[in-house]
N, C-alpha and C. Protein backbone atom coordinates (compact mmCIF):
# COMPACT_ATOMS: atom_id res chain seq x y z
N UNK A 1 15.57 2.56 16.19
CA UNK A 1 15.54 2.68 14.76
C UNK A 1 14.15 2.29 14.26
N UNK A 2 13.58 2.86 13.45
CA UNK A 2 12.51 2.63 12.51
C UNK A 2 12.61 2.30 11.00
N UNK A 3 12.08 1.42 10.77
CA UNK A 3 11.91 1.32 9.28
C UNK A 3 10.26 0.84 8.60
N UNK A 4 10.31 1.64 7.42
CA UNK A 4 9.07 1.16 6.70
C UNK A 4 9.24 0.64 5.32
N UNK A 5 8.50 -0.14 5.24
CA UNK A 5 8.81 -0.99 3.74
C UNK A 5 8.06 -0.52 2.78
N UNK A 6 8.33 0.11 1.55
CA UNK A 6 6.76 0.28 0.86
C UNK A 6 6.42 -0.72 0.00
N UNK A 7 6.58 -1.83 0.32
CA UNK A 7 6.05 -2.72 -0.05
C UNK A 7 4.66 -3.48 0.33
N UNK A 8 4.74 -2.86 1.45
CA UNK A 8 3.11 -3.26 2.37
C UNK A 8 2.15 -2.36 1.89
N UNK A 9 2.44 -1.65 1.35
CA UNK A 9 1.17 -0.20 0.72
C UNK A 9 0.40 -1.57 -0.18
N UNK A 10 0.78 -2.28 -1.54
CA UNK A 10 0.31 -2.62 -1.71
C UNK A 10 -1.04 -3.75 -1.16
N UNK A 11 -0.06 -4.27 -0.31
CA UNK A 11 -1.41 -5.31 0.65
C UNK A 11 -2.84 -4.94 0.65
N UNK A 12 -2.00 -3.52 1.60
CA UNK A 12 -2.62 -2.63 2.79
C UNK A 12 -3.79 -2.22 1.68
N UNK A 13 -3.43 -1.21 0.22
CA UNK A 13 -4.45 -0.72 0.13
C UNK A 13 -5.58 -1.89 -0.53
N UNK A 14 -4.92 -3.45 -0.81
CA UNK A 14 -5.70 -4.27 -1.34
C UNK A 14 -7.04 -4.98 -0.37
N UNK A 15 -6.28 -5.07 0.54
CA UNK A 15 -7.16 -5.22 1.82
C UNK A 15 -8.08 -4.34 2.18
N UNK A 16 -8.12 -3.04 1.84
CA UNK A 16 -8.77 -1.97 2.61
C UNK A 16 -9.96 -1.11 1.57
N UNK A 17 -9.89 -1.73 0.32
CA UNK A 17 -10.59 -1.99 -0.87
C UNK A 17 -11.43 -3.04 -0.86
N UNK A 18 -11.19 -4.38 -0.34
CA UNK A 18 -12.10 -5.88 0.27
C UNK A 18 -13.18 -5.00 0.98
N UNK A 19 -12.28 -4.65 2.38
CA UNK A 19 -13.42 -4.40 2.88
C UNK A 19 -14.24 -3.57 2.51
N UNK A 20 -13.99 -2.73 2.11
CA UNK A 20 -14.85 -1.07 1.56
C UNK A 20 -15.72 -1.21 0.41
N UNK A 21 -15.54 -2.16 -0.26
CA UNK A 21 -16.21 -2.72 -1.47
C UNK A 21 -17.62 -2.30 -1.65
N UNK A 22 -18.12 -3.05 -0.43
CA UNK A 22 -20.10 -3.44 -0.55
C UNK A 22 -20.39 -1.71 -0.47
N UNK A 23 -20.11 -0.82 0.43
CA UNK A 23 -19.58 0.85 1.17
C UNK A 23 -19.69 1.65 -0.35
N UNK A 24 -18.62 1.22 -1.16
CA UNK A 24 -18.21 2.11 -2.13
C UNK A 24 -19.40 1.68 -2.91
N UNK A 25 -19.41 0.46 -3.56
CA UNK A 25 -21.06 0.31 -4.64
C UNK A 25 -21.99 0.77 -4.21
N UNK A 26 -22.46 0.40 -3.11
CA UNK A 26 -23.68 1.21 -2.43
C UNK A 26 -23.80 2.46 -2.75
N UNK A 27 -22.81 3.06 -2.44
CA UNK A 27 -22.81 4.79 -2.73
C UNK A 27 -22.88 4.98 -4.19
N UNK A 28 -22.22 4.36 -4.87
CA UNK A 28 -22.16 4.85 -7.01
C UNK A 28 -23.88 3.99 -7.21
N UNK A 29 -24.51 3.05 -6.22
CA UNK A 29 -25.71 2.51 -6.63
C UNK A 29 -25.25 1.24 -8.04
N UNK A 30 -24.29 0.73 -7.87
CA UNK A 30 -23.67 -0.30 -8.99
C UNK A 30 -24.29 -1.89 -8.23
N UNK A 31 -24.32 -3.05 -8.96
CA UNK A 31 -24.24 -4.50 -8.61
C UNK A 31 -24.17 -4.99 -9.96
N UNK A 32 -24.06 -6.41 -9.40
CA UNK A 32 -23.47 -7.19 -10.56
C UNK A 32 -21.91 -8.04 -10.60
N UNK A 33 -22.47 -8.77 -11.11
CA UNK A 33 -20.95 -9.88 -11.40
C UNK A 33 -19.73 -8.87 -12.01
N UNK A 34 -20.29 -8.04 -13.29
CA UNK A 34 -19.61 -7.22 -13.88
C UNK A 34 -18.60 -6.24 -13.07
N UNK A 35 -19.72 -5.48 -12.68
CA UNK A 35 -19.30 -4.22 -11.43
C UNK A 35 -18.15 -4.92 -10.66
N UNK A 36 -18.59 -6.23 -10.22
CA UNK A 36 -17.80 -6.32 -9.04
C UNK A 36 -16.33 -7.09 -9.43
N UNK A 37 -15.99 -7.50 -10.83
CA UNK A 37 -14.53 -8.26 -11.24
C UNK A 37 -14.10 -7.00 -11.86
N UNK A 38 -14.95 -6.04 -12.37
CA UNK A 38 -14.14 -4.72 -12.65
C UNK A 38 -13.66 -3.97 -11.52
N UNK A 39 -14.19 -3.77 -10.60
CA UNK A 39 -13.84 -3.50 -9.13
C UNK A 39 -12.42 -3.94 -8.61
N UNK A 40 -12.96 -5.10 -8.73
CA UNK A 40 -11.28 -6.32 -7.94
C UNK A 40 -10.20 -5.44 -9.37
N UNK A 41 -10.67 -6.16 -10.66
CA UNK A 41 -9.56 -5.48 -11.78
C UNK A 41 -8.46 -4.39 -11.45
N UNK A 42 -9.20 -3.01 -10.82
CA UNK A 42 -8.93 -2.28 -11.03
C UNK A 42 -7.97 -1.74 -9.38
N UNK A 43 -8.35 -2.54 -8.43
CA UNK A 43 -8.15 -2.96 -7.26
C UNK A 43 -6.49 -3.28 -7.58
N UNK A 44 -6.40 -4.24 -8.23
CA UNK A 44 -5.35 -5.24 -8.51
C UNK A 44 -4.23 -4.63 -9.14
N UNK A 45 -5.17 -3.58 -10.24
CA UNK A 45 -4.12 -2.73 -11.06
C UNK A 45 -3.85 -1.52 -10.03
N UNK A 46 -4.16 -0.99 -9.16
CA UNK A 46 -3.86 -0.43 -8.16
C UNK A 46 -2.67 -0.97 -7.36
N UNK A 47 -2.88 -1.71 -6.66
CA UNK A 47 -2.02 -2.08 -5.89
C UNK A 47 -0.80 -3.17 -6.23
N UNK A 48 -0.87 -3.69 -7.40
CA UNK A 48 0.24 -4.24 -8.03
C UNK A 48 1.88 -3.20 -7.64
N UNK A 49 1.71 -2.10 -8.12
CA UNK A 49 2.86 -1.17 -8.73
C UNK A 49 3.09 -0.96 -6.81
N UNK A 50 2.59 -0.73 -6.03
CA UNK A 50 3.24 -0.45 -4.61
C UNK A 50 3.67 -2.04 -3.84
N UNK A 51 2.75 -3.03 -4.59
CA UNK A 51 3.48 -4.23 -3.89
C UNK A 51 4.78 -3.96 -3.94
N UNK A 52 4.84 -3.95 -5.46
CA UNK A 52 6.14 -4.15 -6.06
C UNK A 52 7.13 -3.12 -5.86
N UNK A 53 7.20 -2.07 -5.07
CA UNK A 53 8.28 -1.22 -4.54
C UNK A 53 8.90 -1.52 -3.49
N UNK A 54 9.90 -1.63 -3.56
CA UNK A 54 11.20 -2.39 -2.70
C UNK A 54 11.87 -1.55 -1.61
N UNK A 55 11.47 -0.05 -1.56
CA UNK A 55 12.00 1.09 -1.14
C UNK A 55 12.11 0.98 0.17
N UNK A 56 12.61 1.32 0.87
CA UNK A 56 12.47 1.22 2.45
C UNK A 56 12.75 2.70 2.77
N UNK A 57 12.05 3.48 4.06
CA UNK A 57 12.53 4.43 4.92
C UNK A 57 13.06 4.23 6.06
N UNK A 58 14.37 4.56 6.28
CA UNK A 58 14.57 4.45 7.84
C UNK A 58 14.78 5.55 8.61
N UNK A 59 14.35 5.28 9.73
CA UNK A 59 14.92 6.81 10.65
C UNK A 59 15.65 6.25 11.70
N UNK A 60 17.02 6.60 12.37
CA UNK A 60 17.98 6.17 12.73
C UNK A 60 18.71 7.62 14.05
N UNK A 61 18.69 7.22 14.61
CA UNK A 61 20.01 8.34 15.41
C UNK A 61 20.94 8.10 15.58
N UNK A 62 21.45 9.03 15.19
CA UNK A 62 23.19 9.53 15.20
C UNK A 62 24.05 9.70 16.54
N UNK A 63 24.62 9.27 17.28
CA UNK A 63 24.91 9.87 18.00
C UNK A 63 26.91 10.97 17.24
N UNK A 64 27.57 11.70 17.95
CA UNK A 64 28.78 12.45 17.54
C UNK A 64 29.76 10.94 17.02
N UNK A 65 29.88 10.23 17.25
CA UNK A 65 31.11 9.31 17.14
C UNK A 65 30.98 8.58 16.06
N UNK A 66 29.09 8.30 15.69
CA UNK A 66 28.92 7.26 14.24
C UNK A 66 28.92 8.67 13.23
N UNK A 67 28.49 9.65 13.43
CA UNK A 67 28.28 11.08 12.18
C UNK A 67 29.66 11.70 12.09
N UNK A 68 30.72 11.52 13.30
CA UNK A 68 32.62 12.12 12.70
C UNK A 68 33.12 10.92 11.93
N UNK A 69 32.62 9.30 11.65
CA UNK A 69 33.42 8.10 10.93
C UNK A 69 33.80 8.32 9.70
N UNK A 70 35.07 8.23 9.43
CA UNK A 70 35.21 8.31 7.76
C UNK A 70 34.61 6.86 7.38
N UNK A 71 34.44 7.25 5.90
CA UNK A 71 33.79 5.66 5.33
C UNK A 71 34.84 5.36 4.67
């Protein structure tokens, strides 16, 4: 059985924004105290809304005897 939480998206993409940070300014040519708490800001407002999803996927097999069960 597998399962995924989407609750880790948020972490994941908060973490992966840390690192990419210095990467991404470099390229727009931005610095500054400013640049960089608007950065995190917007970081934060990003990944808030996937912390916060509770959803799970699972993938599971069936074999004939659990898919004929009445519930």
């Amino acid at each position: 059985m597998f399962e995924f939480d989407l609750g880790f998206l948020g972490p994941l993409i908060v973490i992966l924004a840390v690192f990419a940070r210095p990467y991404i300014l470099k390229k727009m040519m931005r610095e500054g105290t400013l640049i960089n708490i608007s950065y995190f800001l917007v970081v934060i407002l990003i990944g808030t809304p996937f912390y916060m999803l509770q959803g799970k996927y699972t993938l599971t097999s069936m074999n004939d005897t659990i898919a004929n069960e009445p519930k």
